[in-house]
Protein backbone atom coordinates (compact mmCIF):
# COMPACT_ATOMS: atom_id res chain seq x y z
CA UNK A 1 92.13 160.00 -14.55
CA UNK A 2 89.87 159.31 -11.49
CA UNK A 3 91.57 157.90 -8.56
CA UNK A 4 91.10 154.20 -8.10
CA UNK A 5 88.63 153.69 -5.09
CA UNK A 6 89.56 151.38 -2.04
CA UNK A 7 86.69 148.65 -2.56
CA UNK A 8 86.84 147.69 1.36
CA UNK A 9 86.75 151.53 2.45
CA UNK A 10 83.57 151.90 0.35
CA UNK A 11 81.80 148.99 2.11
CA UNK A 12 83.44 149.91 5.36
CA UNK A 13 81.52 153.11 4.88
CA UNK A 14 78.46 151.39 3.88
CA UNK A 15 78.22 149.26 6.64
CA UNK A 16 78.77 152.34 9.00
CA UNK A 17 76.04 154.44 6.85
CA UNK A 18 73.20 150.64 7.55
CA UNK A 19 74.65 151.48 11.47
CA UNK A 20 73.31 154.50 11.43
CA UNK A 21 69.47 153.66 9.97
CA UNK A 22 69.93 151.36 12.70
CA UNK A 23 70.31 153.66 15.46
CA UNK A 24 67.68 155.89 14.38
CA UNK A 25 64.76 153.57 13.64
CA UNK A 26 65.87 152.92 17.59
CA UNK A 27 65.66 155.77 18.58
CA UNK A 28 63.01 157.88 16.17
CA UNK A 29 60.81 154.46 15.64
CA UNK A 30 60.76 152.82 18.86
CA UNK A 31 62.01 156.05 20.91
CA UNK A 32 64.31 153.08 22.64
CA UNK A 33 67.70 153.68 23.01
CA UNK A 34 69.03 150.68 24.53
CA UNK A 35 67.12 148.00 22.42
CA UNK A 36 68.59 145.80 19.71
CA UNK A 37 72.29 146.32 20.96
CA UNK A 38 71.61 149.88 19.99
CA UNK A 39 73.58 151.26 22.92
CA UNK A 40 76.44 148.78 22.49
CA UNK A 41 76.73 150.20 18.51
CA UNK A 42 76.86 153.59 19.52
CA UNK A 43 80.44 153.15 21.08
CA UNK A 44 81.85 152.44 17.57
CA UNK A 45 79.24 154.05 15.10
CA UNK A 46 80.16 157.38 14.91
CA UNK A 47 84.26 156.99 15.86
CA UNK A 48 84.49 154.60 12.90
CA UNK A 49 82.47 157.10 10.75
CA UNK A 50 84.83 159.67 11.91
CA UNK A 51 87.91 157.80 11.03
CA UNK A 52 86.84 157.17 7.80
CA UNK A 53 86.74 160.48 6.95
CA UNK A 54 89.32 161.62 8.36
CA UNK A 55 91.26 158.83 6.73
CA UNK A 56 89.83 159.84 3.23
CA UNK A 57 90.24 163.38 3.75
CA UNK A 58 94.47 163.11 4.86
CA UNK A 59 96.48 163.71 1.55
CA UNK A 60 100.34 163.59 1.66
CA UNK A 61 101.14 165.64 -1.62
CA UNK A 62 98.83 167.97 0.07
CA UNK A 63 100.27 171.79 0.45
CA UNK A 64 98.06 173.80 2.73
CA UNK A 65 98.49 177.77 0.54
CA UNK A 66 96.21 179.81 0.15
CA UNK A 67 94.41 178.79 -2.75
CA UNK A 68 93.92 175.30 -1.79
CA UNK A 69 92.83 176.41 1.61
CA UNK A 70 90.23 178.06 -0.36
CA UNK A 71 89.00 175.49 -3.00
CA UNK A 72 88.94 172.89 -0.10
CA UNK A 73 86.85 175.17 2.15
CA UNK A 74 84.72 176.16 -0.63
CA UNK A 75 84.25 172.41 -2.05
CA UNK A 76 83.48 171.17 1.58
CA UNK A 77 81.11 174.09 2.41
CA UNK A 78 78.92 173.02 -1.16
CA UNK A 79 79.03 169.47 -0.42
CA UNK A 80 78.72 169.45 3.54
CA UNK A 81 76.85 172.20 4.99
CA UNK A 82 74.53 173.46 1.69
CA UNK A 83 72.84 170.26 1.38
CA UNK A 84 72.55 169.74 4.95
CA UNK A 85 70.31 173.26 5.58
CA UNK A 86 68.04 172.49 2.42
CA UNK A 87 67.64 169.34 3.71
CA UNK A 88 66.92 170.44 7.27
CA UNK A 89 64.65 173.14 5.90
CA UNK A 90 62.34 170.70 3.25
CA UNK A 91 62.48 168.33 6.69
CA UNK A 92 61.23 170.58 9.55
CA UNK A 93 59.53 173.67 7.31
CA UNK A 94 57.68 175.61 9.99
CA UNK A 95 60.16 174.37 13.00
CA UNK A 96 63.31 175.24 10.87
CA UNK A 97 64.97 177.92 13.21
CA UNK A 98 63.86 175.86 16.52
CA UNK A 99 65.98 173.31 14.84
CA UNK A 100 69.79 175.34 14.47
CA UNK A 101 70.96 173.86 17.85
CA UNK A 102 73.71 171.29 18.18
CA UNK A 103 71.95 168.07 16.76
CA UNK A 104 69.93 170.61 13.81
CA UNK A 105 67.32 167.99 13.91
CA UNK A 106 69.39 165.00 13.17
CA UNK A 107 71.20 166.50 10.63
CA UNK A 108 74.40 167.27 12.82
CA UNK A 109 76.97 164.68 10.99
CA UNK A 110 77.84 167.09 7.66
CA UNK A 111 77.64 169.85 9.96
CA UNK A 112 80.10 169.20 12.73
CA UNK A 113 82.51 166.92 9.50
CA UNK A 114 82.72 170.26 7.88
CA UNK A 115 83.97 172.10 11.69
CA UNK A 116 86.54 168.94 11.17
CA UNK A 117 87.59 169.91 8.36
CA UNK A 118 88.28 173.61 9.02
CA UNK A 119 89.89 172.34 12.61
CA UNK A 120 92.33 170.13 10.82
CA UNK A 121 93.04 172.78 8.38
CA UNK A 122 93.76 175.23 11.08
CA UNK A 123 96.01 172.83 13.05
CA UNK A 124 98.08 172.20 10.00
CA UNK A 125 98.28 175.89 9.05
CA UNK A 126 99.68 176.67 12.87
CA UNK A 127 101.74 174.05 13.87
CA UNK A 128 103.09 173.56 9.92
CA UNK A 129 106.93 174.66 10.98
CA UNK A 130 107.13 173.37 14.34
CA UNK A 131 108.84 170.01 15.43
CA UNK A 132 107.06 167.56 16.08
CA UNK A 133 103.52 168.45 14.47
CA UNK A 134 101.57 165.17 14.62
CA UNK A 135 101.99 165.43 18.49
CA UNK A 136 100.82 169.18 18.70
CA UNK A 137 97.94 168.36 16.22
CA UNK A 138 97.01 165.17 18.28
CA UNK A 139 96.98 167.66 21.50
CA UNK A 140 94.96 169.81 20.48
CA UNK A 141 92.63 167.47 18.63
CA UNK A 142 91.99 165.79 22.73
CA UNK A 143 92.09 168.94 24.57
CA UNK A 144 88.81 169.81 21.81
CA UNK A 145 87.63 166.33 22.48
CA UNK A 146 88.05 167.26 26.16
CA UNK A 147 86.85 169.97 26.75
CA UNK A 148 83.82 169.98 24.25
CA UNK A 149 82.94 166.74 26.13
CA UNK A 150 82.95 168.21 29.89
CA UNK A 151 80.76 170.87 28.24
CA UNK A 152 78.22 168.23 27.02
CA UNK A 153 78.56 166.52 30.45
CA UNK A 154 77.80 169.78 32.37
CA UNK A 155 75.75 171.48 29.50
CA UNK A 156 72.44 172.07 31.79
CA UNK A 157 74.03 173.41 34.75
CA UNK A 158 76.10 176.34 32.25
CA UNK A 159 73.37 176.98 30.09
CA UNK A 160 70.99 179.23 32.59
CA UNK A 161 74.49 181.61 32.97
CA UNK A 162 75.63 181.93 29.35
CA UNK A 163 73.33 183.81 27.84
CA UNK A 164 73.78 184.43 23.81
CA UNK A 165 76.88 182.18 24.50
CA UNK A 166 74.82 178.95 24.94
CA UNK A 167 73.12 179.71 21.64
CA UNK A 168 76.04 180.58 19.51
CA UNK A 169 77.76 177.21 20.40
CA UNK A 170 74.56 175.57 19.93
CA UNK A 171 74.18 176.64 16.28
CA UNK A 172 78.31 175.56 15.83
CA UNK A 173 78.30 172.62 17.59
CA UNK A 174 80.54 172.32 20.19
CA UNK A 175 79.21 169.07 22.04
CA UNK A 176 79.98 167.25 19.26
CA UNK A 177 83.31 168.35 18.84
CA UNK A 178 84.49 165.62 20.82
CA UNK A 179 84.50 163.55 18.01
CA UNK A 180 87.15 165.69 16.15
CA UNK A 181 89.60 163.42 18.07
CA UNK A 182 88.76 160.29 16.16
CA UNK A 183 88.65 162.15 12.91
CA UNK A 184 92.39 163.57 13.73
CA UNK A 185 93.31 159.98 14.37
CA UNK A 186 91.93 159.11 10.75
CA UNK A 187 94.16 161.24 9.14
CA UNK A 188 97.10 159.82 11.53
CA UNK A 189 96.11 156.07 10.30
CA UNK A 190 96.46 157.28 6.66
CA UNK A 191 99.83 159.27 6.88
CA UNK A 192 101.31 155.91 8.76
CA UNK A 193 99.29 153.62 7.34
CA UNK A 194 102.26 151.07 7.31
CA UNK A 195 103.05 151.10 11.15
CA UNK A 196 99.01 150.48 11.00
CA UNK A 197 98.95 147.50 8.95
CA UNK A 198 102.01 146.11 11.41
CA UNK A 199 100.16 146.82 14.44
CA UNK A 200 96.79 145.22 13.23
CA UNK A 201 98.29 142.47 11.79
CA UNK A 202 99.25 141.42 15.26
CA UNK A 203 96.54 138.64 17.07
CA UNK A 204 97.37 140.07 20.01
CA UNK A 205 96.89 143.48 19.83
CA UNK A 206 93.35 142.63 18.26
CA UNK A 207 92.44 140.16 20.75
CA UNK A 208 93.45 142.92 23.57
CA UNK A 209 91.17 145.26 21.90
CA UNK A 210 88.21 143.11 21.29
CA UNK A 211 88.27 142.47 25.20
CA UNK A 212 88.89 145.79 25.64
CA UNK A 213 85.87 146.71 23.97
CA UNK A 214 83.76 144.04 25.33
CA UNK A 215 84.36 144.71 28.82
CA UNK A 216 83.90 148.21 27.90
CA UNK A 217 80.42 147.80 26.40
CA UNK A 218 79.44 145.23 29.40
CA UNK A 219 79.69 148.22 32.30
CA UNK A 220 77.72 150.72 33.16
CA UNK A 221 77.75 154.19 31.95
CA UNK A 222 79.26 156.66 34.06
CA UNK A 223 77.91 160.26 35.31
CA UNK A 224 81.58 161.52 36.34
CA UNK A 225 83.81 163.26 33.98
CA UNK A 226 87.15 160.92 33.80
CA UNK A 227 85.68 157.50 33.90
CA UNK A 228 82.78 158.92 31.19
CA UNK A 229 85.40 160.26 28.80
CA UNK A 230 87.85 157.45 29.48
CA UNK A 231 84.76 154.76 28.46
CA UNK A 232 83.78 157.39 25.41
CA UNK A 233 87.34 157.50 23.77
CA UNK A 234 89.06 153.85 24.92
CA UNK A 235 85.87 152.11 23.61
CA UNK A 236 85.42 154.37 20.33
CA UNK A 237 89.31 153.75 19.17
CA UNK A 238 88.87 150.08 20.04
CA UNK A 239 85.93 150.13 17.66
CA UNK A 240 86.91 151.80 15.07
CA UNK A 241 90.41 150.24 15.16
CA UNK A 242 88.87 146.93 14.95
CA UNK A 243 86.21 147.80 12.72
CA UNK A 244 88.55 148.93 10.38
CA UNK A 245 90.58 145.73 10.28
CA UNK A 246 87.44 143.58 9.47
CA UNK A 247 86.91 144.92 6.24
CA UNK A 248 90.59 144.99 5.70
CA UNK A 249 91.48 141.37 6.30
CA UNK A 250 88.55 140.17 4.99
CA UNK A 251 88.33 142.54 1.88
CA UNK A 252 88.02 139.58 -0.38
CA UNK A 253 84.09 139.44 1.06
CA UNK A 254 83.91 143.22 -0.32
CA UNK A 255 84.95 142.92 -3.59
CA UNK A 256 82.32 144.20 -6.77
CA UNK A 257 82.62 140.49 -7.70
CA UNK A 258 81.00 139.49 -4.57
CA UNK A 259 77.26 140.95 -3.90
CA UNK A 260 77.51 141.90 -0.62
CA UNK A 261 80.73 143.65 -1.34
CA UNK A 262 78.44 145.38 -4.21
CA UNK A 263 75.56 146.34 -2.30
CA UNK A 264 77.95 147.90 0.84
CA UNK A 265 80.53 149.83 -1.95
CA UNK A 266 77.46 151.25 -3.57
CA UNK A 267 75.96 152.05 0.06
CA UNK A 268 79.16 153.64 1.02
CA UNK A 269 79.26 155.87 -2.35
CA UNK A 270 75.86 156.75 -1.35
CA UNK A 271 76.24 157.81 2.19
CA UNK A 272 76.31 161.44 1.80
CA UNK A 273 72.32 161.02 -0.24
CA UNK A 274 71.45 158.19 2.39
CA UNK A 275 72.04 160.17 5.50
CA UNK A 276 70.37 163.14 3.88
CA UNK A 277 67.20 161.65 2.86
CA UNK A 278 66.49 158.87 5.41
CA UNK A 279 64.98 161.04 7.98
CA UNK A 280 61.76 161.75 5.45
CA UNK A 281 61.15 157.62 5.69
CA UNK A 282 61.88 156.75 9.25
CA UNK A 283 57.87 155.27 10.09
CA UNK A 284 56.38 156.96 13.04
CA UNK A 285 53.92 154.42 13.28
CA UNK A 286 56.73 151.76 14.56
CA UNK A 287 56.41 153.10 18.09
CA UNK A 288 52.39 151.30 17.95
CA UNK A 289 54.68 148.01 18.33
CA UNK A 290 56.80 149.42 20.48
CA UNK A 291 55.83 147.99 24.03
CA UNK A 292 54.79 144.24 22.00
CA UNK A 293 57.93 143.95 20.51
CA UNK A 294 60.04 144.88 24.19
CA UNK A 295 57.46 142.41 26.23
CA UNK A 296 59.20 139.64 24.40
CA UNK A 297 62.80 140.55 25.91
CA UNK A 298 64.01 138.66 23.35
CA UNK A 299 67.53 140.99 21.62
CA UNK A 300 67.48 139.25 18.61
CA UNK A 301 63.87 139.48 17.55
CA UNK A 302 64.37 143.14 18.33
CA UNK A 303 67.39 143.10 16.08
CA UNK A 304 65.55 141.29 12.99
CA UNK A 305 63.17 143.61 13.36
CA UNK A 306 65.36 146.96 13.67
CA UNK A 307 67.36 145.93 11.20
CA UNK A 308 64.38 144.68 8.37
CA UNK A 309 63.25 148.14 9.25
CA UNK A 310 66.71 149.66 8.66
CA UNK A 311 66.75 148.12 5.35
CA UNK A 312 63.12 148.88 4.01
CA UNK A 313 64.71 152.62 4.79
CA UNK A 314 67.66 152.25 3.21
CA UNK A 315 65.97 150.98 0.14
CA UNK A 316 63.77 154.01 -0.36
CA UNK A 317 66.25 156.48 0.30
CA UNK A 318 68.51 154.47 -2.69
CA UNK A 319 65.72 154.69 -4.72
CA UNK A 320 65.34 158.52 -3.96
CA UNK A 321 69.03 159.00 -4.50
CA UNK A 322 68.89 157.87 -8.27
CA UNK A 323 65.73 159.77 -9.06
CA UNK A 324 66.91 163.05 -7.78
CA UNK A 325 70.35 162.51 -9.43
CA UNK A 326 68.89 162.17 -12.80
CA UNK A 327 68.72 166.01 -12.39
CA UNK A 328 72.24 167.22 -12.71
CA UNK A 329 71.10 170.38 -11.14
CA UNK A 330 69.75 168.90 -7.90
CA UNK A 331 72.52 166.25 -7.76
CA UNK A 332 75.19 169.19 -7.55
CA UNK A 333 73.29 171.09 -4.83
CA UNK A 334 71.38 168.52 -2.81
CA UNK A 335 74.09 165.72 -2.64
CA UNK A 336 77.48 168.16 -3.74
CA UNK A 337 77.71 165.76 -7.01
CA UNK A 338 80.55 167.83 -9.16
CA UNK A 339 80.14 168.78 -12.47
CA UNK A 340 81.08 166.27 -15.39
């Protein structure tokens, strides 16, 4: 019997997966970062896509032997990283090995989710008989986080001494392994999801982390290691903490009898397809209106138009999605559908 799916989680996910269209029809489109609150998103995006999965991926009953070491490595590797290299391939054809660096030419999400995975596996598997595991796990998970993000920071001036170095952890990823941290913290949401619930529920502690976050995404960004990671982490567990207890408290907007709780559970079923396939209909052309549409200074023109934009996108690639699955063949190995 399939297990029953968490209607909020779903849209949760959808609404992170519209976030993301978002971002890059800022930032391929317009080739503007900071427009449309774009800049302000990013704090949360990608820590409360993180969470998710880590949240989704954290099983109790779960025994870490061999074999399911295996079938979980070799499930993730079909669904995350197979897709992701046919993709990049049909995407950049000619420019395919220029494109193996951190960011693989957008498509560095699946990549780095499936270095998460084997991380958190690894973590388990070494600390599994020692007292007091969450804690080791959770230090390890922000010395990666870390250290991964003082190599981003200082990436230009290492990167004329390493040599073969500075490739191999481009192709693997390592500047975005800081976000391992906020997928750890997924998994530590799940396993106490009670102590969660009591924290959240709390006006308080929301209302500190709302102002948190605002003052957060009012400052300036900083060039210096501690105040840069300190406004990177604080601000993304704010977001994603708060994020999350949206959709929780107000799951009754996210039902399937609702239809914008449809449209965001079937976006968020869909995410894996979605991220995948919007690259091929991102519009060039937008950056023509680029310079018109900033002369107006006006955020939420720029925010009715990113997001109608965002949408037109997200259409196509849904319509893409159910074509190609209609082929059970190129549903298993383009979006890791399993086999009925």
């Amino acid at each position: 019997m399939a297990k029953e799916r968490i209607q909020y989680i779903d849209a949760m996910r959808g609404f992170t997966m519209i976030l993301v269209i978002y971002s890059h029809v800022c930032v391929f489109c317009f080739k503007e970062y900071f427009m449309a609150f774009n800049d302000v998103l990013f704090l949360l995006r990608m820590p409360c896509f993180f969470m998710i999965s880590g949240w989704l991926f954290y099983k109790a009953t779960r025994v870490w032997d061999s074999v399911t070491v295996k079938q979980v490595v070799q499930n993730k590797f079909m669904v995350q990283i197979v897709p992701t290299f046919i993709f990049l391939a049909l995407h950049e054809r000619a420019d395919f090995f220029h494109q193996l660096g951190a960011f693989k030419g957008g498509y560095w999400f699946t990549f780095a989710l499936f270095v998460y995975f084997c991380l958190y596996i690894l973590s388990s598997l070494l600390f599994r008989r020692t007292k007091y595991k969450d804690v080791w796990m959770f230090l390890v998970a922000l010395v990666i986080s870390v250290v991964t993000f003082w190599y981003d920071i200082n990436y230009h001036r290492l990167s004329g001494q390493m040599g073969w170095a500075k490739n191999a952890l481009g192709f693997f990823g390592v500047v975005t392994w800081r976000y391992y941290l906020f997928f750890y913290l997924g998994t530590v949401i799940k396993k106490y999801f009670n102590r969660f619930l009591q924290m959240t529920d709390s006006t308080v502690v929301i209302l500190v982390l709302v102002g948190l976050f605002g003052v957060i995404a009012c400052s300036p960004r900083f060039d210096d290691m501690v105040p840069a990671y300190l406004r990177f982490v604080v601000s993304g567990i704010c977001g994603m903490v708060m994020v999350f207890t949206f959709f929780r408290k107000f799951a009754s907007l996210f039902t399937k009898e609702r239809m914008l709780g449809r449209s965001l559970q079937y976006i968020g079923t869909r995410t894996l397809d979605i991220y995948l396939l919007h690259f091929f209909f991102l519009p060039e052309s937008m950056l023509l209106y680029n310079r018109q549409l900033l002369t107006y200074g006006n955020k939420i023109l720029e925010v009715a138009v990113v997001m109608g934009e965002a949408l037109l996108v997200l259409a196509a690639c849904l319509v893409a999605s159910y074509v190609i699955r209609l082929s059970p063949f190129l549903g298993k190995y383009l979006f890791g559908v399993k086999d009925k």
